[in-house]
C-alpha atoms as a PDB file:
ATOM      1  CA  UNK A   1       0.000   0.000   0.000  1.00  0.00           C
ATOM      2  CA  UNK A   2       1.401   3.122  -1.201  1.00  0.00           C
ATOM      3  CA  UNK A   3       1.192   6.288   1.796  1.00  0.00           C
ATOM      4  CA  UNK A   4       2.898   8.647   0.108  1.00  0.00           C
ATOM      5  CA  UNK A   5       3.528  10.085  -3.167  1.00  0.00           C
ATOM      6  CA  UNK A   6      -0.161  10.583  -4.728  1.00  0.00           C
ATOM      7  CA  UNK A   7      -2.635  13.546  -4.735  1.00  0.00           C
ATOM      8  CA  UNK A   8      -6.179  13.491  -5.504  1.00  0.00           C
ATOM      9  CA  UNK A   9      -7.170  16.009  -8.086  1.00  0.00           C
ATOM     10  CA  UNK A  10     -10.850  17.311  -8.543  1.00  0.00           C
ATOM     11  CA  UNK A  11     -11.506  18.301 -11.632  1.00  0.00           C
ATOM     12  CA  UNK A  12     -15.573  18.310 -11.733  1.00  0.00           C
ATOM     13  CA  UNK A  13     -15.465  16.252 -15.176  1.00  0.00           C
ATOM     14  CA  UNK A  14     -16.217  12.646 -16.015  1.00  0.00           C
ATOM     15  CA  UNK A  15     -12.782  11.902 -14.984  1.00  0.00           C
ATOM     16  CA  UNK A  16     -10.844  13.169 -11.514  1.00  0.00           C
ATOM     17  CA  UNK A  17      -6.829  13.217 -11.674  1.00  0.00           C
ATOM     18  CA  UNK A  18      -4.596  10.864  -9.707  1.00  0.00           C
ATOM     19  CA  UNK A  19      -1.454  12.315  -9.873  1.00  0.00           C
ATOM     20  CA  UNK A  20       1.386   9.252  -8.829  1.00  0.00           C
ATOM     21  CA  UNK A  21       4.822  10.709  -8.173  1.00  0.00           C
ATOM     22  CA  UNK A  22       7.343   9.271 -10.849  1.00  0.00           C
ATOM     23  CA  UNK A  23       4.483   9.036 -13.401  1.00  0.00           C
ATOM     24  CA  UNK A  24       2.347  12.080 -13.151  1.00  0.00           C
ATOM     25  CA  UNK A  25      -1.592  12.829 -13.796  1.00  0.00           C
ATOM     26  CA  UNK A  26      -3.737   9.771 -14.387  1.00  0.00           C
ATOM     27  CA  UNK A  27      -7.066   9.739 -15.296  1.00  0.00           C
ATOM     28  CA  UNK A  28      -9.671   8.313 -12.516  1.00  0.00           C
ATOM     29  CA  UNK A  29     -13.345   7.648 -12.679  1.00  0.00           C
ATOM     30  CA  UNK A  30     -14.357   7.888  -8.327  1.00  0.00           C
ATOM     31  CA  UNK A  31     -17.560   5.595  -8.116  1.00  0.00           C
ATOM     32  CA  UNK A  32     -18.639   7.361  -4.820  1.00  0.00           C
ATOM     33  CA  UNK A  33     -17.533   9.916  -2.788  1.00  0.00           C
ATOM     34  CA  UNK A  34     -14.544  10.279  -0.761  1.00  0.00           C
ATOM     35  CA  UNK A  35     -15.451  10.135   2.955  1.00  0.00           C
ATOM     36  CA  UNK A  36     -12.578  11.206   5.405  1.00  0.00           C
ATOM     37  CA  UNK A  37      -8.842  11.615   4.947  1.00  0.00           C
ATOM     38  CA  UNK A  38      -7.223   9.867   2.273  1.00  0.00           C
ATOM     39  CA  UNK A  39      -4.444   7.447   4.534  1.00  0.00           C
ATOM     40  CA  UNK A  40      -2.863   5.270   1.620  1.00  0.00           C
ATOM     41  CA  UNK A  41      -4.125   3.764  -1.936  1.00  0.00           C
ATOM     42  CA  UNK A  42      -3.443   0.174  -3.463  1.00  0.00           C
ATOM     43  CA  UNK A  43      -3.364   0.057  -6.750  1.00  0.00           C
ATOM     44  CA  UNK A  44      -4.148  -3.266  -8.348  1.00  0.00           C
ATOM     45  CA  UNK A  45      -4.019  -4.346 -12.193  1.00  0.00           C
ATOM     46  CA  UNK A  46      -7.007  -6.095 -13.505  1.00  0.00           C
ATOM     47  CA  UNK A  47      -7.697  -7.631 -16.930  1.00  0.00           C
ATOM     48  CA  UNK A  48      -9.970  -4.891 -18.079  1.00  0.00           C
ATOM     49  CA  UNK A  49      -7.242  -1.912 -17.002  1.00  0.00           C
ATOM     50  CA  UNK A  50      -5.766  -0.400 -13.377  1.00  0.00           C
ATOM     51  CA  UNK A  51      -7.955  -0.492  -9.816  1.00  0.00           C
ATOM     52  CA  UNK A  52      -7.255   1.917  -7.083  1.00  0.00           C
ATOM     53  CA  UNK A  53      -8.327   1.216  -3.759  1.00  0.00           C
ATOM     54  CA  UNK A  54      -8.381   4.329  -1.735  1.00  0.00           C
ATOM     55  CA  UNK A  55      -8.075   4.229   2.048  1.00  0.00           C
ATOM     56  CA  UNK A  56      -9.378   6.761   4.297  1.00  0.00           C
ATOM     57  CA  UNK A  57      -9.571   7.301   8.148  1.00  0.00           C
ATOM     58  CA  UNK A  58     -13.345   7.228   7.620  1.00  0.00           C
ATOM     59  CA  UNK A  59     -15.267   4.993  10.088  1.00  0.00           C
ATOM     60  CA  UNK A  60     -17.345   2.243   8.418  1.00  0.00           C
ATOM     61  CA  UNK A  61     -20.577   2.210   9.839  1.00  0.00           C
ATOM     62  CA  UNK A  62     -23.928   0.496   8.999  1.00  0.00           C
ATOM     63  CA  UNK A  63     -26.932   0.487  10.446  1.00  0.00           C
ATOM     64  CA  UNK A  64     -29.472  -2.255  11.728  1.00  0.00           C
ATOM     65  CA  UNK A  65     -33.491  -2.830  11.971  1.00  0.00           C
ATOM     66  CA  UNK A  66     -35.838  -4.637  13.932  1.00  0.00           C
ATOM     67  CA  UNK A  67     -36.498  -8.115  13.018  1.00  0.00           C
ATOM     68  CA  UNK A  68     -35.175 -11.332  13.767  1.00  0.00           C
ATOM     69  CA  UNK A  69     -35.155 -13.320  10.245  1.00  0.00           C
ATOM     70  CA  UNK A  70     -34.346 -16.865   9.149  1.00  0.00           C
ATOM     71  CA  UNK A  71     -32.657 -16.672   5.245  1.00  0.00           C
ATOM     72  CA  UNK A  72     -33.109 -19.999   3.278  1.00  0.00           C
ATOM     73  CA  UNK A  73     -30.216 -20.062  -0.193  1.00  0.00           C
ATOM     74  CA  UNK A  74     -31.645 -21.559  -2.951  1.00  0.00           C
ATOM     75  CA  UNK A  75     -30.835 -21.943  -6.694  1.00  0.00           C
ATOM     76  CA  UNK A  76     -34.607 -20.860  -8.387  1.00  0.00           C
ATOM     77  CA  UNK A  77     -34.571 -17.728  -6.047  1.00  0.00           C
ATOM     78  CA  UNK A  78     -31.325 -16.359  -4.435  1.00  0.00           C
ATOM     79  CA  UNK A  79     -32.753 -16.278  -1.186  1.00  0.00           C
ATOM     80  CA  UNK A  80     -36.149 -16.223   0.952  1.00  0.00           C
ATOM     81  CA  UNK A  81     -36.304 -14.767   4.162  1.00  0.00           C
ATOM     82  CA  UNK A  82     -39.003 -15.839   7.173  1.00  0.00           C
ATOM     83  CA  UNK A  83     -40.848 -12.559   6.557  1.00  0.00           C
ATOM     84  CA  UNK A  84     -41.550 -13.137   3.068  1.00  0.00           C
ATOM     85  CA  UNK A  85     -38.856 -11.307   1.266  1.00  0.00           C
ATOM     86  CA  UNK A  86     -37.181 -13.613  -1.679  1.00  0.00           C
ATOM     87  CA  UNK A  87     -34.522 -12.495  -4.092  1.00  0.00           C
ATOM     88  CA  UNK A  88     -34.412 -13.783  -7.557  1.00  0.00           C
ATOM     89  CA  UNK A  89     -30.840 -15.160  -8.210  1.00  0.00           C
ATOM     90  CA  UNK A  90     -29.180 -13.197 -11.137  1.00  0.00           C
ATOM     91  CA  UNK A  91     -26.707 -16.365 -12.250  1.00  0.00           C
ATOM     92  CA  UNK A  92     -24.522 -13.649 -13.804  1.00  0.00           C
ATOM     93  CA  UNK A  93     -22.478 -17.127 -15.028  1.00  0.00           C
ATOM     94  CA  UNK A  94     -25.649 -18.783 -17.450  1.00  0.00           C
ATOM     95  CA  UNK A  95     -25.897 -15.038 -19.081  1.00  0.00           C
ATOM     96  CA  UNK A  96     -22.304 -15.138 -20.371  1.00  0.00           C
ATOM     97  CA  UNK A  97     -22.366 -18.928 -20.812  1.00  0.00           C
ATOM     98  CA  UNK A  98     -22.850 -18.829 -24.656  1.00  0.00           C
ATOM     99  CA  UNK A  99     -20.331 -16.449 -24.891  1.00  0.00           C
ATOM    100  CA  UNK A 100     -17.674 -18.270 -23.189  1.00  0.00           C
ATOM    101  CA  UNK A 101     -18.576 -21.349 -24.929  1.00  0.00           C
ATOM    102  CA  UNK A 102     -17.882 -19.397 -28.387  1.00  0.00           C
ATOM    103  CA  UNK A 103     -14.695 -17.960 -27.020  1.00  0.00           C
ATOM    104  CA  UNK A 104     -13.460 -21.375 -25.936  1.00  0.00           C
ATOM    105  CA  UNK A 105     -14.354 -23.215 -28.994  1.00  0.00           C
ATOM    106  CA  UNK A 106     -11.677 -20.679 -30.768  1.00  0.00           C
ATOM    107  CA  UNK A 107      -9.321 -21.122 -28.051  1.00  0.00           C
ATOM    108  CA  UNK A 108      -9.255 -24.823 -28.785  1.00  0.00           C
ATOM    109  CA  UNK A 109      -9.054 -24.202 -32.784  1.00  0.00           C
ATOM    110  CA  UNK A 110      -5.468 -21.781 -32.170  1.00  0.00           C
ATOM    111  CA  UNK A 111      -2.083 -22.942 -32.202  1.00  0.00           C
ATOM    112  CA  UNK A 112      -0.327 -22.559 -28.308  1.00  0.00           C
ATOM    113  CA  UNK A 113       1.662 -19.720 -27.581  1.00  0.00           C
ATOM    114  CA  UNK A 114      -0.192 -17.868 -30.708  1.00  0.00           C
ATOM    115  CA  UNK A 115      -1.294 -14.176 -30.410  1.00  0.00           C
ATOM    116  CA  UNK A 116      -4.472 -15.349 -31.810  1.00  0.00           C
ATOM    117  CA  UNK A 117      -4.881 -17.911 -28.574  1.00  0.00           C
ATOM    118  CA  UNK A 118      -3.260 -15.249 -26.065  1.00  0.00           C
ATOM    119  CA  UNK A 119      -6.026 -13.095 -27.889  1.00  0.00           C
ATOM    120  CA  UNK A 120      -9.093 -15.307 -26.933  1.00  0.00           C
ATOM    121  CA  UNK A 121      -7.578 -15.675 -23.603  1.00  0.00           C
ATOM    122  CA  UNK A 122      -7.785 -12.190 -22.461  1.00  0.00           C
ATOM    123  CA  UNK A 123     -11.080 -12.072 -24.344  1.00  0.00           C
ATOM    124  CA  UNK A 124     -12.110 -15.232 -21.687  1.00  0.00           C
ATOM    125  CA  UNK A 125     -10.564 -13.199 -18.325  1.00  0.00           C
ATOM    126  CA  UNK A 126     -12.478 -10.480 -19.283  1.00  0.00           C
ATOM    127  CA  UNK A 127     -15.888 -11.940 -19.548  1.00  0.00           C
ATOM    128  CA  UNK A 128     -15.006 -14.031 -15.761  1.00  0.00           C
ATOM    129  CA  UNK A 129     -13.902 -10.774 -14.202  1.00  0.00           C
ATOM    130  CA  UNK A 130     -17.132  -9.172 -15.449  1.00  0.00           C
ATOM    131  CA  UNK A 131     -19.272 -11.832 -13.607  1.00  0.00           C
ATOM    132  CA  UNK A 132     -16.955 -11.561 -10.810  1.00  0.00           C
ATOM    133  CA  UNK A 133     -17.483  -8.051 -10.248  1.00  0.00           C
ATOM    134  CA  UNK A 134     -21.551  -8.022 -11.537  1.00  0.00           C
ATOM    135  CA  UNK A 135     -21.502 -10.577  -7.894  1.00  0.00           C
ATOM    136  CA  UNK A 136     -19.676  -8.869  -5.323  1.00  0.00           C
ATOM    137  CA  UNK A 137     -22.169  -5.772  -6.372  1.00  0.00           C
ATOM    138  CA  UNK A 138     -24.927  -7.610  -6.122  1.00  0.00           C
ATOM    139  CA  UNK A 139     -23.661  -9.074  -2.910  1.00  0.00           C
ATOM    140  CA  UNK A 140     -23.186  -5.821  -1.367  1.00  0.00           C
ATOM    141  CA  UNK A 141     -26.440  -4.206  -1.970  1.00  0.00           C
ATOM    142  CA  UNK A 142     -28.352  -7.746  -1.022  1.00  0.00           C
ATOM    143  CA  UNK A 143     -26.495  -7.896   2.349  1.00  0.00           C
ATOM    144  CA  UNK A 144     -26.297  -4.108   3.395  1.00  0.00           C
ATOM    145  CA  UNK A 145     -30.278  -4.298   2.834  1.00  0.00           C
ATOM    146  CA  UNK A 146     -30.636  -6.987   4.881  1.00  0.00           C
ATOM    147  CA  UNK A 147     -28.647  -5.844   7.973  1.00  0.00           C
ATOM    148  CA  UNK A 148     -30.265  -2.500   7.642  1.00  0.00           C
ATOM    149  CA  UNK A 149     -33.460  -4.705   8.462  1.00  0.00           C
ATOM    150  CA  UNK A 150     -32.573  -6.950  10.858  1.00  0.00           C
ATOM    151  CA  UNK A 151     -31.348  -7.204  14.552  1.00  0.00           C
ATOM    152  CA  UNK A 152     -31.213 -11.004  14.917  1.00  0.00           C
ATOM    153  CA  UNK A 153     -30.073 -13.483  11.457  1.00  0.00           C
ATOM    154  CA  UNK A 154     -30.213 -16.878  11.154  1.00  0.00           C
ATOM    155  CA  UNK A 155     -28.895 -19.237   8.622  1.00  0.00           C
ATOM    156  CA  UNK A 156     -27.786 -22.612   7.269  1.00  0.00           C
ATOM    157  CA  UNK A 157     -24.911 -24.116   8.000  1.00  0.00           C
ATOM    158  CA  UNK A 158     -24.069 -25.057   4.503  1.00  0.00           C
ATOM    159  CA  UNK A 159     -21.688 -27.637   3.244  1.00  0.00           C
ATOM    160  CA  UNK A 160     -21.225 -26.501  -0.744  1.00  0.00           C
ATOM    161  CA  UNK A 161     -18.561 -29.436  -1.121  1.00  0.00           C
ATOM    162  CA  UNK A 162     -20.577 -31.918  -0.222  1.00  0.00           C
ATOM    163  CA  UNK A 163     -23.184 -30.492  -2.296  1.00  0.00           C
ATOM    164  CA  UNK A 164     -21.527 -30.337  -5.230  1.00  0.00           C
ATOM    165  CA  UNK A 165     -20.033 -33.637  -4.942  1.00  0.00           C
ATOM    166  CA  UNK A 166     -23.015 -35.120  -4.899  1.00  0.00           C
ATOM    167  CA  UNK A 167     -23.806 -37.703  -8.028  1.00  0.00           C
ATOM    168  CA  UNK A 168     -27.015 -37.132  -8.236  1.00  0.00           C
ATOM    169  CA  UNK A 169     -27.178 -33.337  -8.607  1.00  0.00           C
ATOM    170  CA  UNK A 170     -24.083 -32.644 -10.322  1.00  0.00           C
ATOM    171  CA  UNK A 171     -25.933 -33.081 -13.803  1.00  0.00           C
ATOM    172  CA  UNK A 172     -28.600 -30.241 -12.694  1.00  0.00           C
ATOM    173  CA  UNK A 173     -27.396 -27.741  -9.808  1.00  0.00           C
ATOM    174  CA  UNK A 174     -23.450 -28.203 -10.022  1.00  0.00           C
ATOM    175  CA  UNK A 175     -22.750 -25.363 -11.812  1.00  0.00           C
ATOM    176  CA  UNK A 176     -25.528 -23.419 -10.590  1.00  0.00           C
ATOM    177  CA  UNK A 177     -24.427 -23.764  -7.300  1.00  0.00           C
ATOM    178  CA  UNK A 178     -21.180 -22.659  -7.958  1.00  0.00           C
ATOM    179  CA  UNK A 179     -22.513 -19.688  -9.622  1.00  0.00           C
ATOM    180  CA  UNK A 180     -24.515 -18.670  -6.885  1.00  0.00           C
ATOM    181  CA  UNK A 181     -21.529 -18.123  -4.557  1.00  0.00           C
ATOM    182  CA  UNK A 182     -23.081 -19.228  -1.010  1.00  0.00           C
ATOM    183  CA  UNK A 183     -20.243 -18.996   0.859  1.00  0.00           C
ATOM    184  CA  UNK A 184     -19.010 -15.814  -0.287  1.00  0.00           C
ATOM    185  CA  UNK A 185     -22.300 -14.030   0.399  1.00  0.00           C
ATOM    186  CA  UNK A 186     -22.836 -15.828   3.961  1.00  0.00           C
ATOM    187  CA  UNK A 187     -19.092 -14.372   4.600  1.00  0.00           C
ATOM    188  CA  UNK A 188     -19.869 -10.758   3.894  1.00  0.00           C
ATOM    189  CA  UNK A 189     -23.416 -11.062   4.945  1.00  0.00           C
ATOM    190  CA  UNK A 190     -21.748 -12.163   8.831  1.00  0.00           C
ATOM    191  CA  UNK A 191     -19.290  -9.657   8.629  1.00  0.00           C
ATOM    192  CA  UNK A 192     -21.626  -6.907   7.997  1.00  0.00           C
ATOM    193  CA  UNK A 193     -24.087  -8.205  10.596  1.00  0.00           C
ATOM    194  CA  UNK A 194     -20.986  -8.779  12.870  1.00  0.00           C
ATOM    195  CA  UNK A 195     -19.928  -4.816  12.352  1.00  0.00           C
ATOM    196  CA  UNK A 196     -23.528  -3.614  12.830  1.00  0.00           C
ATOM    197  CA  UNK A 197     -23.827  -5.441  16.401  1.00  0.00           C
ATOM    198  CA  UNK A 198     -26.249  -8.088  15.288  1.00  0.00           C
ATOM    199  CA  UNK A 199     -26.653 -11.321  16.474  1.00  0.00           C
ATOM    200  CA  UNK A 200     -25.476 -13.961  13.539  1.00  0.00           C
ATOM    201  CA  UNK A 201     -26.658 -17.638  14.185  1.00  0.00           C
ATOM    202  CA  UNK A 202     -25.716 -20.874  11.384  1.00  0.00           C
ATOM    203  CA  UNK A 203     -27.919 -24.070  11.940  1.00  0.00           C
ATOM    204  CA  UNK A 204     -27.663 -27.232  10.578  1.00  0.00           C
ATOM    205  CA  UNK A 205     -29.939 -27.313   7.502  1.00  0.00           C
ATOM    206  CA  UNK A 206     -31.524 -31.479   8.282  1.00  0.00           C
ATOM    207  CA  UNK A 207     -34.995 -31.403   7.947  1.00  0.00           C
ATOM    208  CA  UNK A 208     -35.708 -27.307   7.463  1.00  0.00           C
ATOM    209  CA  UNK A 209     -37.144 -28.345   3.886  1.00  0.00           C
ATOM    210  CA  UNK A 210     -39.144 -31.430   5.409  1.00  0.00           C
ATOM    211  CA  UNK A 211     -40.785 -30.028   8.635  1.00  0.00           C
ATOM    212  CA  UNK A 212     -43.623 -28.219   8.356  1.00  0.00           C
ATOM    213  CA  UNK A 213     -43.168 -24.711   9.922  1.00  0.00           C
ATOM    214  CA  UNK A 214     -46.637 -24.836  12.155  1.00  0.00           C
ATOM    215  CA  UNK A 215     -46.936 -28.326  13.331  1.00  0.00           C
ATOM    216  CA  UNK A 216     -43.578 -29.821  12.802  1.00  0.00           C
ATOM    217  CA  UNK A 217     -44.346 -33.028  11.181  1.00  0.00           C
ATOM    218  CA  UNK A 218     -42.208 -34.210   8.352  1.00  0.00           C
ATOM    219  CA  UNK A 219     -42.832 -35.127   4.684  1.00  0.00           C
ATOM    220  CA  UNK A 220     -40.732 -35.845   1.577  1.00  0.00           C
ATOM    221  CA  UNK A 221     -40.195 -32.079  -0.778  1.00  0.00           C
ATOM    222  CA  UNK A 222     -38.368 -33.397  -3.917  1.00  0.00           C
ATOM    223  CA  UNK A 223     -36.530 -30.102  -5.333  1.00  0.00           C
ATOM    224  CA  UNK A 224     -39.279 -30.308  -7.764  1.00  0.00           C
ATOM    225  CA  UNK A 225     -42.254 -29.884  -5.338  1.00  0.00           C
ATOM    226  CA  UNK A 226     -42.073 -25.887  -4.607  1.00  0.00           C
ATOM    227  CA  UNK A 227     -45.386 -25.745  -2.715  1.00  0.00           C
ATOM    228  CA  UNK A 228     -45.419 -26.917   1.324  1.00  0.00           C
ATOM    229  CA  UNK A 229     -48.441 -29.107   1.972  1.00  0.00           C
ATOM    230  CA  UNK A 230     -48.621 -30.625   5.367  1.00  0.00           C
ATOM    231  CA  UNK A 231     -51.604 -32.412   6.921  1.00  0.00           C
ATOM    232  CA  UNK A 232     -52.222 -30.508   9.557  1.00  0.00           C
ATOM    233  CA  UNK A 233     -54.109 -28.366   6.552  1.00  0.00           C
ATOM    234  CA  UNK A 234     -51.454 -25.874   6.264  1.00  0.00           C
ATOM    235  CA  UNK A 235     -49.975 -24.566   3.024  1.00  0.00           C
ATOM    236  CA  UNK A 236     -47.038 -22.490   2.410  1.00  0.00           C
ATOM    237  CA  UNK A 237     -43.912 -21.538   0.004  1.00  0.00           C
ATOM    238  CA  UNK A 238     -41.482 -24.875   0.097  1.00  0.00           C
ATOM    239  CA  UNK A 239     -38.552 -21.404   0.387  1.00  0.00           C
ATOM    240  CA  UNK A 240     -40.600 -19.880   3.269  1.00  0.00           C
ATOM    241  CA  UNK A 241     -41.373 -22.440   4.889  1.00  0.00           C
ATOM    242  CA  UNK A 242     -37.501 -23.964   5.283  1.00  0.00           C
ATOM    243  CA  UNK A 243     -36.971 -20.228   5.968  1.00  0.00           C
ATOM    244  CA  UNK A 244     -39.097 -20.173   9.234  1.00  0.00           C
ATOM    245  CA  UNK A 245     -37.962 -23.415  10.104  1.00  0.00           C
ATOM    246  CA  UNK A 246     -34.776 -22.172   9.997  1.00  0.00           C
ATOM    247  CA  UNK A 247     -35.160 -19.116  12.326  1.00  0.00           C
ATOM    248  CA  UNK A 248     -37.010 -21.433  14.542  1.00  0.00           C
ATOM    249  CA  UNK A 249     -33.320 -23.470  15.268  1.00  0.00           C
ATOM    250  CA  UNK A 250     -31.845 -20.139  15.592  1.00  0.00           C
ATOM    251  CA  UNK A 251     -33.709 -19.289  18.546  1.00  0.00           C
ATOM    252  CA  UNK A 252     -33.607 -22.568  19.700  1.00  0.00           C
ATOM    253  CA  UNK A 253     -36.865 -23.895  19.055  1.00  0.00           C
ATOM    254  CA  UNK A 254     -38.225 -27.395  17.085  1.00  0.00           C
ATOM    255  CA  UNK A 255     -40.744 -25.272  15.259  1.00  0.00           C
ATOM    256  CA  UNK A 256     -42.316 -21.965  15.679  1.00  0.00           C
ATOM    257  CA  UNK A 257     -45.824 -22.973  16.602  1.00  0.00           C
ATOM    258  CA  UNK A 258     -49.123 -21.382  16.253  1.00  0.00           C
ATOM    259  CA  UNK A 259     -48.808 -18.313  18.055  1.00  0.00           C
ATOM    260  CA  UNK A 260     -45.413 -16.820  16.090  1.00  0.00           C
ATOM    261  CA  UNK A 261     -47.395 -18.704  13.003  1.00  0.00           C
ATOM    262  CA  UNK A 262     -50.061 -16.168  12.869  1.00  0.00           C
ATOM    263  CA  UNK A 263     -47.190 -12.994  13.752  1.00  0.00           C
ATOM    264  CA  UNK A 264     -45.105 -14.359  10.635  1.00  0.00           C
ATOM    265  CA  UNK A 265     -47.759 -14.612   8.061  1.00  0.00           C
ATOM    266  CA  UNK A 266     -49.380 -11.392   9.048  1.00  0.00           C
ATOM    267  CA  UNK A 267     -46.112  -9.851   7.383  1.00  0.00           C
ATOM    268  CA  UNK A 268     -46.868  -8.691   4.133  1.00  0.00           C
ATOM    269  CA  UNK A 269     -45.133 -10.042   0.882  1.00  0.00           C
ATOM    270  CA  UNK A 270     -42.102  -8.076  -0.104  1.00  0.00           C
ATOM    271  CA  UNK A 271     -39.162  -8.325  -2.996  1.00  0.00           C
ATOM    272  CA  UNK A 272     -35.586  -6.732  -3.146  1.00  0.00           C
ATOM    273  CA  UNK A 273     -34.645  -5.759  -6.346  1.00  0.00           C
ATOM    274  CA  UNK A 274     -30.910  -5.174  -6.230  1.00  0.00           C
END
């Protein structure tokens, strides 16, 4: 990290001025505004040009809300929450799937160590770092509005290896799975709850699917099934559902019962668009 040796120039135009001592003005496009005194920037190449990180003295700070939520991760929607918030998942991978697939079908038709091949290459690390970065935005936004809504989290315990190691899914979620990113979102999502002062809780995910939310009996739900229909006469979203069942083990309980039923479902529908 450099400390010294830079200068932040304002220049109220579509592009500010870095100036770097030993190589002068560079242009830089700021994507928010700087908060606090600049301490030190890290400058990092990437495949589509230079990053600059710019560290300040500013504190970070985020805020949290009022209710205690249980967050099923799924593959059809991103995410449902206990009070009846889902988030459709973007799968930033499957939209630039046919375009890698046309990219690597030239890479295999070029000779190694050719400039057409190096060509296709940097063409390929371009399209991955565009998904990379379309995720960790998405990410962000998904997470801060979460926090900023909750003072008590809970969520699975997830084991992604085993998951994807698993025969019998590999032919239909595998790569899905990987492109929805679980464990990197569950890792900012607990820092940011961490930093805000909110209580994070993981639970093991057996039987949050099976067990209906009200009476806590248990039934078979096939991924294909996406409707919860227990025999107690209850009916609910299969997502919502392993959802509640899932803030139920995060405060402890085998299922939530009739009482904090009737709270849950009086919550009106809601959907984050990020």
């Amino acid at each position: 990290m450099n400390q010294s040796g830079y200068k932040l120039i304002k220049t109220n135009k579509h592009y500010d001025k870095l100036h770097i001592s030993k190589i002068g003005n560079v242009n830089i496009k700021c994507h928010r505004e700087i908060e606090g005194n600049i301490k030190g920037i890290i400058i990092k190449k990437k495949v589509k040009g230079w990053e600059v990180h710019i560290i300040t003295d500013a504190k970070y700070t985020i805020s949290k809300g009022k209710q205690e939520i249980g967050i099923d991760m799924g593959v059809l929607s991103f995410l449902y929450t206990s009070n009846n918030e889902k988030v459709e998942n973007p799968l930033y991978l499957n939209q630039e799937l046919d375009k890698l697939k046309n990219i690597h079908r030239k890479i295999s038709k070029t000779k190694k160590g050719s400039k057409n091949r190096k060509k296709q290459c940097l063409k390929s690390e371009k399209v991955w770092e565009k998904v990379d970065d379309k995720k960790k935005d998405f990410f962000h936004k998904v997470t801060t509005h979460l926090v900023n809504n909750s003072k008590f989290i809970s969520v699975e315990k997830l084991n992604i290896k085993s998951m994807t190691s698993n025969k019998k899914n590999r032919y239909y979620n595998y790569r899905n799975i990987l492109d929805s990113s679980w464990g990197m979102f569950l890792q900012m999502l607990k820092f940011k709850a961490e930093s805000a002062g909110i209580e994070y809780v993981e639970v093991e995910p057996k039987n949050t699917s099976k067990m209906c939310c009200r009476c806590g009996k248990l039934q078979n739900m096939p991924t294909s099934i996406r409707h919860y229909n227990c025999s107690c006469g209850f009916s609910i979203d299969r997502d919502r559902n392993a959802s509640i069942n899932i803030l139920a083990k995060g405060n402890g309980l085998t299922f939530v019962g009739e009482e904090w039923m009737h709270s849950l479902m009086n919550q009106e529908a809601t959907s984050f668009t990020a």
